[in-house]
Each structure stands twice: as structure tokens, then as C-alpha cells.
C-alpha atoms as a PDB file:
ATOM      1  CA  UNK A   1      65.521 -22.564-119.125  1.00  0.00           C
ATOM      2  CA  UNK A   2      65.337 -21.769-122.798  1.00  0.00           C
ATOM      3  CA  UNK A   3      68.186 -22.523-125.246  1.00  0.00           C
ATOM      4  CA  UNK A   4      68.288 -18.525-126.210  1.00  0.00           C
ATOM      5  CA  UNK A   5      68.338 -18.035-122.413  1.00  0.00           C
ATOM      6  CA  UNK A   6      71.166 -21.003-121.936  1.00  0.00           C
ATOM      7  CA  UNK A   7      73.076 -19.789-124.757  1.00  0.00           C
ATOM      8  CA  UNK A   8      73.221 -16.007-123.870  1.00  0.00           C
ATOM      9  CA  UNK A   9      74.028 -17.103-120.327  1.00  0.00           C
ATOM     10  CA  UNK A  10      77.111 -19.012-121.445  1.00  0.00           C
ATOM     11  CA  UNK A  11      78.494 -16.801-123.906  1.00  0.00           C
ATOM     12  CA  UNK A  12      78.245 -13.902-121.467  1.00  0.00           C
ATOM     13  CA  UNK A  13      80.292 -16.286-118.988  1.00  0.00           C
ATOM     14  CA  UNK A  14      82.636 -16.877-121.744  1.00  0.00           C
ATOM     15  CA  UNK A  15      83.345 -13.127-122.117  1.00  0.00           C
ATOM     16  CA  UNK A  16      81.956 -13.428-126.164  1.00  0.00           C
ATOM     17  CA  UNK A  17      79.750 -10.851-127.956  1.00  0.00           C
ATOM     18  CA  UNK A  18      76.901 -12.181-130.392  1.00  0.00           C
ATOM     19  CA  UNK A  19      79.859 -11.126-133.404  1.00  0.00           C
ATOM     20  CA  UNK A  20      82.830 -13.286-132.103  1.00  0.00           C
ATOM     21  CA  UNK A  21      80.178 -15.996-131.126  1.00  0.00           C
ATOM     22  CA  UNK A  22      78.659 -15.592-134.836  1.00  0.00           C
ATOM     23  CA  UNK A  23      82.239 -16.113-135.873  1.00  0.00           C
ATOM     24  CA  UNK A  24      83.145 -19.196-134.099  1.00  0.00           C
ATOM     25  CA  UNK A  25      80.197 -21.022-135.636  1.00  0.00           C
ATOM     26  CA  UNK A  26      80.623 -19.651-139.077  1.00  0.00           C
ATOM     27  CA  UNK A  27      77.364 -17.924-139.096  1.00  0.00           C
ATOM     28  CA  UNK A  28      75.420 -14.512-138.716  1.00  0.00           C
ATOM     29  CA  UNK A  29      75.376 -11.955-135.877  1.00  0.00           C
ATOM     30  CA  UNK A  30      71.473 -11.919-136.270  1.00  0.00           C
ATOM     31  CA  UNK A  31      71.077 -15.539-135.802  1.00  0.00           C
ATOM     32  CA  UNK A  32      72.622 -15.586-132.573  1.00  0.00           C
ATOM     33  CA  UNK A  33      70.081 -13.087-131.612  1.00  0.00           C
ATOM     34  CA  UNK A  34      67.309 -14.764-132.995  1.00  0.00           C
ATOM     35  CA  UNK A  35      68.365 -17.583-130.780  1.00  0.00           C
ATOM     36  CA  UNK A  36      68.319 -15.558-128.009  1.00  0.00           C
ATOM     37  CA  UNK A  37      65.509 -13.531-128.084  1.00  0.00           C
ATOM     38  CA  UNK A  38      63.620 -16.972-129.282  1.00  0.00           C
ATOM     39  CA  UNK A  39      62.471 -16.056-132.917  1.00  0.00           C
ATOM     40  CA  UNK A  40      64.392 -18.974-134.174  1.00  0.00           C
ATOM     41  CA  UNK A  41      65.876 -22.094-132.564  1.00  0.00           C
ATOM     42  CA  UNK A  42      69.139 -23.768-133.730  1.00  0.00           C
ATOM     43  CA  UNK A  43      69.960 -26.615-135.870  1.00  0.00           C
ATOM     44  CA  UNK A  44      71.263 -29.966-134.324  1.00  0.00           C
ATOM     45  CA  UNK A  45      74.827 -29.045-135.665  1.00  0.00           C
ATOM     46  CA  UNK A  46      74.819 -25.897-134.220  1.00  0.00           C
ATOM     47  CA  UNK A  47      74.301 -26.991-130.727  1.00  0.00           C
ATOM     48  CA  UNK A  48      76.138 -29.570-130.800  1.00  0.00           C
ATOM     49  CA  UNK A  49      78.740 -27.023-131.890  1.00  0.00           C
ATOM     50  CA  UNK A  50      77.887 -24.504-128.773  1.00  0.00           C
ATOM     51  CA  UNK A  51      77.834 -27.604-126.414  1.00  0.00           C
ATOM     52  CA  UNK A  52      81.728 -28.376-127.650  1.00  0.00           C
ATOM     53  CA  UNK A  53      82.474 -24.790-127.518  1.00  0.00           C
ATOM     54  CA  UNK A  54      81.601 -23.494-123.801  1.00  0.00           C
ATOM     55  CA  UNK A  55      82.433 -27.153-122.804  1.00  0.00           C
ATOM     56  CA  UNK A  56      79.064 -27.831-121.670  1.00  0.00           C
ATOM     57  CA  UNK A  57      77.052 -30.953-121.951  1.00  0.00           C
ATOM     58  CA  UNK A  58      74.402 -30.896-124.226  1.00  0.00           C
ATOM     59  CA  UNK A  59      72.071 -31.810-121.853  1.00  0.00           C
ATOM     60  CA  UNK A  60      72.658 -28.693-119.616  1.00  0.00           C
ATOM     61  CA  UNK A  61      72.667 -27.136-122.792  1.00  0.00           C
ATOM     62  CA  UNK A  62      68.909 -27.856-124.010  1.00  0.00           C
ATOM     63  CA  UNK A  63      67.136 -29.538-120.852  1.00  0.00           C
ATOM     64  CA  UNK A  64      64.240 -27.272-119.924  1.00  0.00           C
ATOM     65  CA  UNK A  65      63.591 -26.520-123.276  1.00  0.00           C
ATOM     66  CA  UNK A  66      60.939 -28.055-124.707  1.00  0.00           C
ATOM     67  CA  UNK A  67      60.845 -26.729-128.090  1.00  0.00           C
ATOM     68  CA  UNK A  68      63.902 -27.801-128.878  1.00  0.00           C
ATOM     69  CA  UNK A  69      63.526 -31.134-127.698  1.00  0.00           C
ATOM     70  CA  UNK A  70      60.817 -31.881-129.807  1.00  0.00           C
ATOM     71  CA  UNK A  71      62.156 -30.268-133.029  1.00  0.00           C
ATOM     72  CA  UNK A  72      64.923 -31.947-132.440  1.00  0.00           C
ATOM     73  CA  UNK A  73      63.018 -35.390-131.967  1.00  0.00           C
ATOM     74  CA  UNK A  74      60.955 -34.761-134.487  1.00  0.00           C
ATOM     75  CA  UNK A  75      63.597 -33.686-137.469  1.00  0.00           C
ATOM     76  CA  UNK A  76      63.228 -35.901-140.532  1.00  0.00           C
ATOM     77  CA  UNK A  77      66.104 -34.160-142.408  1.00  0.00           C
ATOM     78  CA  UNK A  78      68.741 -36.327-143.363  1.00  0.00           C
ATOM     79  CA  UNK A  79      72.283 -36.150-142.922  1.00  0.00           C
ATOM     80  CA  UNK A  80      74.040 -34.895-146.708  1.00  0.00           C
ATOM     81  CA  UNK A  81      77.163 -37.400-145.952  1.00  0.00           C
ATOM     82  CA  UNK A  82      74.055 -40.068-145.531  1.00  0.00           C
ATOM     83  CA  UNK A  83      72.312 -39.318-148.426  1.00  0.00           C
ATOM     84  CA  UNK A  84      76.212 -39.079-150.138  1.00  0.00           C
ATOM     85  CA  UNK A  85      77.188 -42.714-148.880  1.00  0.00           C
ATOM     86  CA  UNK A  86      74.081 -44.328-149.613  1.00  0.00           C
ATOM     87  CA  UNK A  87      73.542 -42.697-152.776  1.00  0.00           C
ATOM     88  CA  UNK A  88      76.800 -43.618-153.609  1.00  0.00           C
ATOM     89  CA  UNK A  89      76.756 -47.273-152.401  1.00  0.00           C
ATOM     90  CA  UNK A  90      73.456 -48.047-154.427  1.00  0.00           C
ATOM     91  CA  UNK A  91      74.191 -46.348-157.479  1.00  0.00           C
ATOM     92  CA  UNK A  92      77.709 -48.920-157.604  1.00  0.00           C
ATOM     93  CA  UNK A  93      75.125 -51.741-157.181  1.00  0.00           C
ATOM     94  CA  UNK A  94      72.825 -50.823-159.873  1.00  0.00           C
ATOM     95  CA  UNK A  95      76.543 -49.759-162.138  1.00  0.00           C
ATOM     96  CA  UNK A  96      78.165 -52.965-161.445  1.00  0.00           C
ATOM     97  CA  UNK A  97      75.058 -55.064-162.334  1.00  0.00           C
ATOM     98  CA  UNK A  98      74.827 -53.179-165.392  1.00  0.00           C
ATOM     99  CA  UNK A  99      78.364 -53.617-166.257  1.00  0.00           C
ATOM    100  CA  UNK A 100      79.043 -57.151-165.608  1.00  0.00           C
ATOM    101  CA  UNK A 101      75.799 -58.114-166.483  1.00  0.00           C
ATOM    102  CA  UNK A 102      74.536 -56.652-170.042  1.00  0.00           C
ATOM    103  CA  UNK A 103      78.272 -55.527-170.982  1.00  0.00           C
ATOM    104  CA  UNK A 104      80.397 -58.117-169.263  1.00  0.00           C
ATOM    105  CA  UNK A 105      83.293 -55.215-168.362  1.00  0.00           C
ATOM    106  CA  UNK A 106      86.380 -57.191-167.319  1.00  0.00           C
ATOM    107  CA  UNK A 107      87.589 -55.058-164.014  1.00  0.00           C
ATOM    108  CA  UNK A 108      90.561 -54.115-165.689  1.00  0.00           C
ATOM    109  CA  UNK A 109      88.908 -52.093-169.011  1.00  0.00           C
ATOM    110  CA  UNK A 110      86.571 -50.819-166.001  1.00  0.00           C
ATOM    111  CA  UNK A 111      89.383 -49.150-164.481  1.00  0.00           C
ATOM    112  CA  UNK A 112      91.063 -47.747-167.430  1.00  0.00           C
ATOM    113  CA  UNK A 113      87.525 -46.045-168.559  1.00  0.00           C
ATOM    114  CA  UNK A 114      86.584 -44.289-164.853  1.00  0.00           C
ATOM    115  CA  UNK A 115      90.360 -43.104-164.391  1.00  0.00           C
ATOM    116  CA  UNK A 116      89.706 -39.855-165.720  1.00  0.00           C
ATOM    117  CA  UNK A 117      86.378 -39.087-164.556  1.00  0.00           C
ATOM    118  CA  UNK A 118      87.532 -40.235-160.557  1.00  0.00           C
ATOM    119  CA  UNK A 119      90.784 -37.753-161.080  1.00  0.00           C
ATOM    120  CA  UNK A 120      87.862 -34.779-162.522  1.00  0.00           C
ATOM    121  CA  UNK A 121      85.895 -35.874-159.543  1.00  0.00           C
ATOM    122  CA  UNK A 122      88.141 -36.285-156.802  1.00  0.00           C
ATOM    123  CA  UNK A 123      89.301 -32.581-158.185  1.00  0.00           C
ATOM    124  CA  UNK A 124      85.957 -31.449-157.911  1.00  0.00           C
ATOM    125  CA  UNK A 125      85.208 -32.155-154.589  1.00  0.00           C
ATOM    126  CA  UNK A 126      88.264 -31.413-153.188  1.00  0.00           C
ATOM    127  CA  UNK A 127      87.394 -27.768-154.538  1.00  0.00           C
ATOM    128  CA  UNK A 128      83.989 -27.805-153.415  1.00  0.00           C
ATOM    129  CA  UNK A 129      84.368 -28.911-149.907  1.00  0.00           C
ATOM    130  CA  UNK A 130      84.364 -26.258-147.043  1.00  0.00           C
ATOM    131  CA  UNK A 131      87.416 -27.005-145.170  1.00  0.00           C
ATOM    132  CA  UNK A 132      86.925 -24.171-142.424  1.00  0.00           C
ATOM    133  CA  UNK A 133      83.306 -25.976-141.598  1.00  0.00           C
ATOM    134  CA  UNK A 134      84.928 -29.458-141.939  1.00  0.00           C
ATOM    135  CA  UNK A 135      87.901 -28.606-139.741  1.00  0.00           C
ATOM    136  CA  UNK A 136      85.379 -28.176-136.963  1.00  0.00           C
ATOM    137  CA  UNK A 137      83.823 -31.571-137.344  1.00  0.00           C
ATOM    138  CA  UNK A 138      87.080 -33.789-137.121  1.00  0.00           C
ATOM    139  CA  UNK A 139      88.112 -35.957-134.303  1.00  0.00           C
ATOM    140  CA  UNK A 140      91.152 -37.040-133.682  1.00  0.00           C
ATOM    141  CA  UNK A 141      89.372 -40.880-134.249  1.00  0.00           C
ATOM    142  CA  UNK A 142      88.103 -38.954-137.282  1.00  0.00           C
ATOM    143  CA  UNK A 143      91.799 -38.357-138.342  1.00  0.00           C
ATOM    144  CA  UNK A 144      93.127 -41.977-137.624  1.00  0.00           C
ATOM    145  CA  UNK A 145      90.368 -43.897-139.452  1.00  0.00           C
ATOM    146  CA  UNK A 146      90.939 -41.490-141.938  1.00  0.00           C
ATOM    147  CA  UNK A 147      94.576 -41.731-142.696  1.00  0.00           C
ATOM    148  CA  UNK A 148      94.057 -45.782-142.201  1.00  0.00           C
ATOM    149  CA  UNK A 149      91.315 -45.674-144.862  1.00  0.00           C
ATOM    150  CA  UNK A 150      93.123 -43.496-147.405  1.00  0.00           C
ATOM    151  CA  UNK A 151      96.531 -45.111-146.646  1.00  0.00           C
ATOM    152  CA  UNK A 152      94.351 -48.541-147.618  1.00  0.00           C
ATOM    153  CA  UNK A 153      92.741 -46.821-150.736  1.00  0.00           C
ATOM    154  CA  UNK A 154      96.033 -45.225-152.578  1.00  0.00           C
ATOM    155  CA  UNK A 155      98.560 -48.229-151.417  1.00  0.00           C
ATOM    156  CA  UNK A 156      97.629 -50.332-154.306  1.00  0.00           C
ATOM    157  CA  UNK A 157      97.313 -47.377-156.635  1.00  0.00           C
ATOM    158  CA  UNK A 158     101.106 -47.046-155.844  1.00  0.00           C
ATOM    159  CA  UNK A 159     101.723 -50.307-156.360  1.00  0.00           C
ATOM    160  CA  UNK A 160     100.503 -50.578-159.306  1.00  0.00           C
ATOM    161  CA  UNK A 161     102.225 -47.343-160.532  1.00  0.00           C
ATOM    162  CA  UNK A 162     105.384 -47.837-159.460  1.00  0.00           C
ATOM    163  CA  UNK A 163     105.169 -51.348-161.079  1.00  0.00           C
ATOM    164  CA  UNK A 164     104.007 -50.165-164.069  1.00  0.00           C
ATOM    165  CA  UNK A 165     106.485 -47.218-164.391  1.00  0.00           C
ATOM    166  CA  UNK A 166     109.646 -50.035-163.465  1.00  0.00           C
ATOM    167  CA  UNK A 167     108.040 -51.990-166.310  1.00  0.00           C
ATOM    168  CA  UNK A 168     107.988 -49.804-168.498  1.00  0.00           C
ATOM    169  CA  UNK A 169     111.591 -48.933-167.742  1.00  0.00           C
ATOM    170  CA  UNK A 170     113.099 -51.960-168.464  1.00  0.00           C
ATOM    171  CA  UNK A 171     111.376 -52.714-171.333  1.00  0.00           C
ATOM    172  CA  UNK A 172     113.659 -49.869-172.756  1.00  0.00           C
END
């Protein structure tokens, strides 16, 4: 069975129209029916998406189609919070070889002169994210390793707040 057959199958069982289906997924009326009339397929997201959202495996979902399988086997796009992360982890290579090694940066003056641009940052992408879409992706493990990691992250930035602000305080 096709994946535009499979999917208009289950969303009829589910009682949803192409619009309230559209909605759940955060995308158009017209490419749920290019899914189902086979014009287009849909991305790896997206399925995954449907499988969560009828309940269905995603192996009932897409077995039988072939199409599918292959473009999904055969996708060479990268994941953006891959590209992000690695991006990310060799550019603070390449800065912290710079920075240690032609400017010898004591860690200390290193943090005083990227405070501001992490807080514009931070700012930024907190204002640029897409919580609706995001909300859909977390886990409850998502949640958990993410209130360990940020409870890690901001624990010494506390500290040293609070330390400096009750030194400061008595030096008065």
C-alpha cells in the first residue's frame, strides 16, 4: 500500500479532514493531498510525525511503499541541530586554539569579553526558535536531560553571581 493510500486510510479512521490533519502537523491542506493523491511524498519528520499521531508504527505506516523507502534511504540532507552542534563544536576548536595560542586569553578576560554577545545570542535564539514545532519534538527523556543539562550549565553562573554580588556587599 502507498503512503498517500496509508495515510488517507488512517486519517479517515481517525475521523480527521485533510484541514485538521494539515493543522496537527503545522502544514498545508494541499500537501496532505499531494500525499494522497501521490504527487509528492513526505519528509522523514513528517511521518514520523503521522506514525506518533494515529499511533501507528512506522513500519505499518510506509511498508509496501517503495518510493518512500528509497527516498528515505537515500536522503543525504542533514539534520539543522547536526549541522548546529557540529558547527558549533568545531568552530570552539579552531576559537580556542586561536585564543590561547596567538593571544594567550586567560579564561577569565575570555569570559568577561563573550558575556554580552552569549546574553545577545541566547536572546536571539530564544526569539527565533519555533516553539509550537519544537513542542512536538520533546520527550519526556528530552525534558529530563534537558533540565539536568541546563540546571548543570547556569549552577555555576549562580554561583558565581551570588558570590560576586555578597562580595561586593561587604566590601561596603
Amino acid at each position: 500500500m502507498q503512503i498517500g493510500e496509508q495515510l488517507q486510510r488512517q486519517r479517515k479512521e481517525h475521523g480527521m479532514s485533510q484541514e485538521n490533519l494539515a493543522k496537527h502537523l503545522h502544514i498545508s491542506r494541499q500537501s496532505i493531498s499531494k500525499w494522497e493523491n501521490g504527487t509528492s511524498l513526505p519528509s522523514f519528520a513528517n511521518v514520523v510525525a503521522i506514525s506518533e499521531l494515529f499511533e501507528v508504527s512506522l513500519d505499518e505506516l510506509i511498508k509496501g511503499d517503495s518510493q518512500l523507502m528509497d527516498q528515505l534511504e537515500h536522503s543525504t540532507k542533514l539534520n539543522k541541530a547536526y549541522i548546529m552542534v557540529v558547527t558549533s563544536i568545531t568552530l570552539a576548536v579552531i576559537a580556542y586554539a586561536v585564543s590561547t595560542g596567538i593571544y594567550s586569553v586567560s579564561q577569565a578576560k575570555l569570559e568577561d569579553i563573550l558575556f554580552l554577545p552569549l546574553m545577545a545570542s541566547f536572546i536571539c535564539l530564544m526569539f527565533s526558535i519555533k516553539w509550537k514545532e519544537l513542542e512536538k519534538a520533546i520527550t519526556k527523556w528530552t525534558m529530563l536531560f534537558g533540565i539536568i543539562w541546563l540546571t548543570l550549565l547556569l549552577w555555576p553562573e549562580f554561583y558565581d553571581f551570588i558570590a560576586g554580588f555578597v562580595a561586593g556587599w561587604n566590601a561596603h
